[in-house]
PDB file of N, CA and C in Angstrom:
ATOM      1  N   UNK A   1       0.850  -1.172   0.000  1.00  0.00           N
ATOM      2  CA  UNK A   1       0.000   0.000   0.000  1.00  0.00           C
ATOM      3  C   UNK A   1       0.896   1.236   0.000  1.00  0.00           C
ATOM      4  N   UNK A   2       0.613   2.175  -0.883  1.00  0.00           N
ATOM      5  CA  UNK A   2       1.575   3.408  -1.260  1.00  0.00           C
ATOM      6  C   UNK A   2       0.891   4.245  -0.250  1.00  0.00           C
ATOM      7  N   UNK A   3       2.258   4.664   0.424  1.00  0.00           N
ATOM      8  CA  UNK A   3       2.086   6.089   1.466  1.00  0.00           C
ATOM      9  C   UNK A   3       1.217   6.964   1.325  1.00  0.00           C
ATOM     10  N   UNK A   4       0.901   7.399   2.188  1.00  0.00           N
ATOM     11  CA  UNK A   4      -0.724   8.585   2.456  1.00  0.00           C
ATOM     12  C   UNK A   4      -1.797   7.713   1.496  1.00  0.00           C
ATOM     13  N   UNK A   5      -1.973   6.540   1.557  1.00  0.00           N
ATOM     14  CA  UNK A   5      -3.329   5.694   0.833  1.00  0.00           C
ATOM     15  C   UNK A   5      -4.282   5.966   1.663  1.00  0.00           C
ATOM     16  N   UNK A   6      -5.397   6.585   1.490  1.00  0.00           N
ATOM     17  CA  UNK A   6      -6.781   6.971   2.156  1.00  0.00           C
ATOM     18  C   UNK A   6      -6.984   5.868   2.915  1.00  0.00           C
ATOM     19  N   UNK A   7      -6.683   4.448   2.435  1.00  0.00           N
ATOM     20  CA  UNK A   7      -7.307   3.130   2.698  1.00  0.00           C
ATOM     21  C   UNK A   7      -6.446   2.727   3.854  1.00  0.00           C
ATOM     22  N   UNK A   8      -5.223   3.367   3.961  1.00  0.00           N
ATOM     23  CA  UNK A   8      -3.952   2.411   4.986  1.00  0.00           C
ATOM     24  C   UNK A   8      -4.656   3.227   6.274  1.00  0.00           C
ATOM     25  N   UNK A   9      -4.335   1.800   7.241  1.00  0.00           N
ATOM     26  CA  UNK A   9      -5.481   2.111   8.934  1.00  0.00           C
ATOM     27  C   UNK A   9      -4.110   1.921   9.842  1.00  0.00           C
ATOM     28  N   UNK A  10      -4.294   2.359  10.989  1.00  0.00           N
ATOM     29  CA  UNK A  10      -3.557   2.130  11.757  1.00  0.00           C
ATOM     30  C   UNK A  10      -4.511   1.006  12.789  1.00  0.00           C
ATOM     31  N   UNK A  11      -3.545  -0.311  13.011  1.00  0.00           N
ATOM     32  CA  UNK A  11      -4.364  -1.142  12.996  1.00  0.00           C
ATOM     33  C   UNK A  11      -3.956  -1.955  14.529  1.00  0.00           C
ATOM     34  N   UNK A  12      -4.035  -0.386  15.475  1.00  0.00           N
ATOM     35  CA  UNK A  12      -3.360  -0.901  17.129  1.00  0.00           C
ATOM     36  C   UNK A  12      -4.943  -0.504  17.709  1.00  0.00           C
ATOM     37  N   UNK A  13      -5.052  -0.977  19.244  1.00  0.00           N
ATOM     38  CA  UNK A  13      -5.946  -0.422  19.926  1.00  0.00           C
ATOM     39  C   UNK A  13      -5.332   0.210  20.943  1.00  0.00           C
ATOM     40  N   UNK A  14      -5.369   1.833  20.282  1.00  0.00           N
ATOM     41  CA  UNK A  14      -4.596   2.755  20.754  1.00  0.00           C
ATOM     42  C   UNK A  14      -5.701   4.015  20.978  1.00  0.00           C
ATOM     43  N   UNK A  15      -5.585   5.204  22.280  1.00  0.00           N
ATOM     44  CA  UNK A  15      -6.471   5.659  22.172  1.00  0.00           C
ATOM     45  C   UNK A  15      -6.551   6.646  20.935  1.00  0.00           C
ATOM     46  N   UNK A  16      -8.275   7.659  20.838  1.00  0.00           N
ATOM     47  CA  UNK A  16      -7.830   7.728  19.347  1.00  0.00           C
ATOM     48  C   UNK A  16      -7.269   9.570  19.533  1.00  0.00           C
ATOM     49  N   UNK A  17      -6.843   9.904  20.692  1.00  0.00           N
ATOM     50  CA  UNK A  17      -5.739  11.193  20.254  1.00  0.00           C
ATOM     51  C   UNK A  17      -4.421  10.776  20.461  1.00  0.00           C
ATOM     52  N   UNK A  18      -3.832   9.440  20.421  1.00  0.00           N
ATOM     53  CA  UNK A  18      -2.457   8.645  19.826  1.00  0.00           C
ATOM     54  C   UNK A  18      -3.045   8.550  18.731  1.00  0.00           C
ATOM     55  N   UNK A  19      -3.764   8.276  18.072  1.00  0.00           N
ATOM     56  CA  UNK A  19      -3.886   7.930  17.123  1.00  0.00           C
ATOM     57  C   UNK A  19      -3.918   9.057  15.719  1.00  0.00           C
ATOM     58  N   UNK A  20      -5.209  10.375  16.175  1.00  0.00           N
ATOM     59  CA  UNK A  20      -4.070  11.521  15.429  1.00  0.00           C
ATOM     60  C   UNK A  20      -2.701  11.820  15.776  1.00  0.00           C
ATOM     61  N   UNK A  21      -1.997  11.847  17.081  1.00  0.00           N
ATOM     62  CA  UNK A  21      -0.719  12.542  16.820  1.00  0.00           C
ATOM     63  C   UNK A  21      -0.313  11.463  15.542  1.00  0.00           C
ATOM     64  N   UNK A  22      -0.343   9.705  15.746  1.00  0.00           N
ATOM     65  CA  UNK A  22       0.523   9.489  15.095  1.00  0.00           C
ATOM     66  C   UNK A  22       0.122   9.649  12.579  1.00  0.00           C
ATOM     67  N   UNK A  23      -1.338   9.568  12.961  1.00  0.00           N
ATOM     68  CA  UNK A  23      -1.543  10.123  11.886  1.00  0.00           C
ATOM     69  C   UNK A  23      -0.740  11.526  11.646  1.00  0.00           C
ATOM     70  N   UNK A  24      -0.971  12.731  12.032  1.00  0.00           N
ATOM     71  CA  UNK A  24      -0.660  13.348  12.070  1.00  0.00           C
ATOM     72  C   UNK A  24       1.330  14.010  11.826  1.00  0.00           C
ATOM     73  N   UNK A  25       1.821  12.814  12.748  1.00  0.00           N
ATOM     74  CA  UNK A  25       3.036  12.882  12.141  1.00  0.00           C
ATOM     75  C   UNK A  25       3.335  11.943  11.012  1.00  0.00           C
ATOM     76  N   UNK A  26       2.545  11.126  10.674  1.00  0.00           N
ATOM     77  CA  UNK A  26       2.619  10.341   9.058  1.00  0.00           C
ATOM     78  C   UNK A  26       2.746  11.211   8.185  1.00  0.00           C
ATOM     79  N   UNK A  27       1.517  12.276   8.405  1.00  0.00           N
ATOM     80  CA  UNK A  27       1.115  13.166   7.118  1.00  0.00           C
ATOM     81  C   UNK A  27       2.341  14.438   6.732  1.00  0.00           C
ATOM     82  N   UNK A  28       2.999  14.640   8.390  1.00  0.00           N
ATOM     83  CA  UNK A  28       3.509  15.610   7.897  1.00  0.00           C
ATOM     84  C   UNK A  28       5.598  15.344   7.267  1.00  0.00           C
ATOM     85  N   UNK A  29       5.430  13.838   7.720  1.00  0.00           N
ATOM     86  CA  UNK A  29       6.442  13.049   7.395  1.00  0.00           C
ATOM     87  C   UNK A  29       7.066  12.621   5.830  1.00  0.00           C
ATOM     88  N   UNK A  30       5.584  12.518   5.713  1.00  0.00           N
ATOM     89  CA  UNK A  30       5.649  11.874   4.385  1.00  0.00           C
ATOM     90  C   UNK A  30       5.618  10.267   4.096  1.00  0.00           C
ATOM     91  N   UNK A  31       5.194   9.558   5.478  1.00  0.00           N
ATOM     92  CA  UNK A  31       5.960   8.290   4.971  1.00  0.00           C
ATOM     93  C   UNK A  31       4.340   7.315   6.269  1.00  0.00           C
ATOM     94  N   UNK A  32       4.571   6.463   6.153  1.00  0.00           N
ATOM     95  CA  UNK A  32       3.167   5.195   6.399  1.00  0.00           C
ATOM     96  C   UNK A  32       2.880   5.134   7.812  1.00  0.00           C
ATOM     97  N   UNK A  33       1.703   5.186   7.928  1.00  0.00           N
ATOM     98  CA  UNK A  33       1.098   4.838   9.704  1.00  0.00           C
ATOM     99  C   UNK A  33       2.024   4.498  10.342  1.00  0.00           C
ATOM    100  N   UNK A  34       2.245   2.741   9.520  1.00  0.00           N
ATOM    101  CA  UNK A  34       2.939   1.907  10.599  1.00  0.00           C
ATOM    102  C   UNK A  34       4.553   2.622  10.492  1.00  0.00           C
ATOM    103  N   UNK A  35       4.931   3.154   9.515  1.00  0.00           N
ATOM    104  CA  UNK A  35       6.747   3.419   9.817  1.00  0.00           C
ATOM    105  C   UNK A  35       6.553   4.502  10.773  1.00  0.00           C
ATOM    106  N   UNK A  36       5.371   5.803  10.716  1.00  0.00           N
ATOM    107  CA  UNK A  36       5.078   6.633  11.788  1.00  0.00           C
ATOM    108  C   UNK A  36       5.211   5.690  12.947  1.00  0.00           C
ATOM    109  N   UNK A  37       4.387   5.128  13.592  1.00  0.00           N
ATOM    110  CA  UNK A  37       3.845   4.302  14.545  1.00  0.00           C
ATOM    111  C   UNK A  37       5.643   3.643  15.289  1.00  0.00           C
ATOM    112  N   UNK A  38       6.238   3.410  14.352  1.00  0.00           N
ATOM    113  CA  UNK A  38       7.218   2.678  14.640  1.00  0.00           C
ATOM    114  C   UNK A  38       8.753   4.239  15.125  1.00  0.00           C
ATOM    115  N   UNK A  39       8.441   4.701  14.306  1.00  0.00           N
ATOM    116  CA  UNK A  39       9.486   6.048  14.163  1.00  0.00           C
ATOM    117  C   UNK A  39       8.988   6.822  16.002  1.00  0.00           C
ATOM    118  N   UNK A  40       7.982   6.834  16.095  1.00  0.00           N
ATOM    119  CA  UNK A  40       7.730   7.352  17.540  1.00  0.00           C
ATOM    120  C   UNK A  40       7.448   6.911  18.704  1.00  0.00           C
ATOM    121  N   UNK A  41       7.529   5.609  18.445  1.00  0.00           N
ATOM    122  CA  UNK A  41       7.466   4.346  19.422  1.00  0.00           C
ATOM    123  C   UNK A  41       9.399   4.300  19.636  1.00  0.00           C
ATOM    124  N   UNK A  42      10.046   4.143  19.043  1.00  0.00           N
ATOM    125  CA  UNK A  42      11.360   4.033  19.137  1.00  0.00           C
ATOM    126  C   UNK A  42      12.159   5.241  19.851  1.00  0.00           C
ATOM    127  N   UNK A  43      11.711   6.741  19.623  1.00  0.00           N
ATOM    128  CA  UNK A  43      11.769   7.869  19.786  1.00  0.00           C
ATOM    129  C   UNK A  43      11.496   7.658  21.551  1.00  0.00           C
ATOM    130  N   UNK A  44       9.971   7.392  21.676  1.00  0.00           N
ATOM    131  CA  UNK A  44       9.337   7.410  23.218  1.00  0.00           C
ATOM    132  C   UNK A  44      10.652   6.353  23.890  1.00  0.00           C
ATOM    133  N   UNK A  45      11.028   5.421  23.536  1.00  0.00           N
ATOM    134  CA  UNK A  45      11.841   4.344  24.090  1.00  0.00           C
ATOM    135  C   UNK A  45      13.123   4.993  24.328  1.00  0.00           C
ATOM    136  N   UNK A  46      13.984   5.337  23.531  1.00  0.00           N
ATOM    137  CA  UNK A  46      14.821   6.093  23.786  1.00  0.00           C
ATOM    138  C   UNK A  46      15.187   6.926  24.742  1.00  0.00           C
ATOM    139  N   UNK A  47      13.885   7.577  24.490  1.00  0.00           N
ATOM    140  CA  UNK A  47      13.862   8.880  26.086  1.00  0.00           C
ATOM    141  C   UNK A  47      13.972   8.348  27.199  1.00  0.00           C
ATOM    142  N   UNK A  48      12.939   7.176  26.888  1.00  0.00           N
ATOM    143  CA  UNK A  48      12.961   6.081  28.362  1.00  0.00           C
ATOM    144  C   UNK A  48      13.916   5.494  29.512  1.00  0.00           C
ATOM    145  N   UNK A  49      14.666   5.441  27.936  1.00  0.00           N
ATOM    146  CA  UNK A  49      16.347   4.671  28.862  1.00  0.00           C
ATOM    147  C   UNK A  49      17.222   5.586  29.023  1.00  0.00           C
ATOM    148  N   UNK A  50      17.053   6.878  28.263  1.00  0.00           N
ATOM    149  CA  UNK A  50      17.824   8.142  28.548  1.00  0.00           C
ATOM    150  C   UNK A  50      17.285   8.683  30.323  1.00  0.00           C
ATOM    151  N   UNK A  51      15.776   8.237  30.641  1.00  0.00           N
ATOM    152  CA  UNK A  51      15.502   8.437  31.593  1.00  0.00           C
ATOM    153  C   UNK A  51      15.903   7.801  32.675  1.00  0.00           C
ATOM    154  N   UNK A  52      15.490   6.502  32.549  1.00  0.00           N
ATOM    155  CA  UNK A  52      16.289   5.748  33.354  1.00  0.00           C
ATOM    156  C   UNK A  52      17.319   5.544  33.664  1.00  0.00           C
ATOM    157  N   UNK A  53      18.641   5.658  32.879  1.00  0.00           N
ATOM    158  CA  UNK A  53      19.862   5.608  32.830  1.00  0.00           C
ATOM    159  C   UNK A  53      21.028   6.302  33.325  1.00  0.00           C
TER     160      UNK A  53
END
């Protein structure tokens, strides 16, 4: 499915204002739900262990 496809879902049960930010940073990215989804999931983790650490 080609990037910004009307049809591509984000397909977590996530609440749904996670769910615009991460639309939201798809759109302004340029690039798919799930690589969004994944790009700010990795980001949040990071901080995590920067926190912890």
């Amino acid at each position: 499915m080609a990037r910004g496809d009307s049809r591509e879902s984000l397909n977590l049960r996530i609440p749904p204002e996670l769910k615009r930010q991460v639309e939201g940073y798809a759109h302004r990215a340029g690039i798919s739900l799930n690589a969004a989804a994944c790009v700010l999931l990795a980001d949040a983790l990071r901080l995590e262990r920067r926190r912890q650490g």
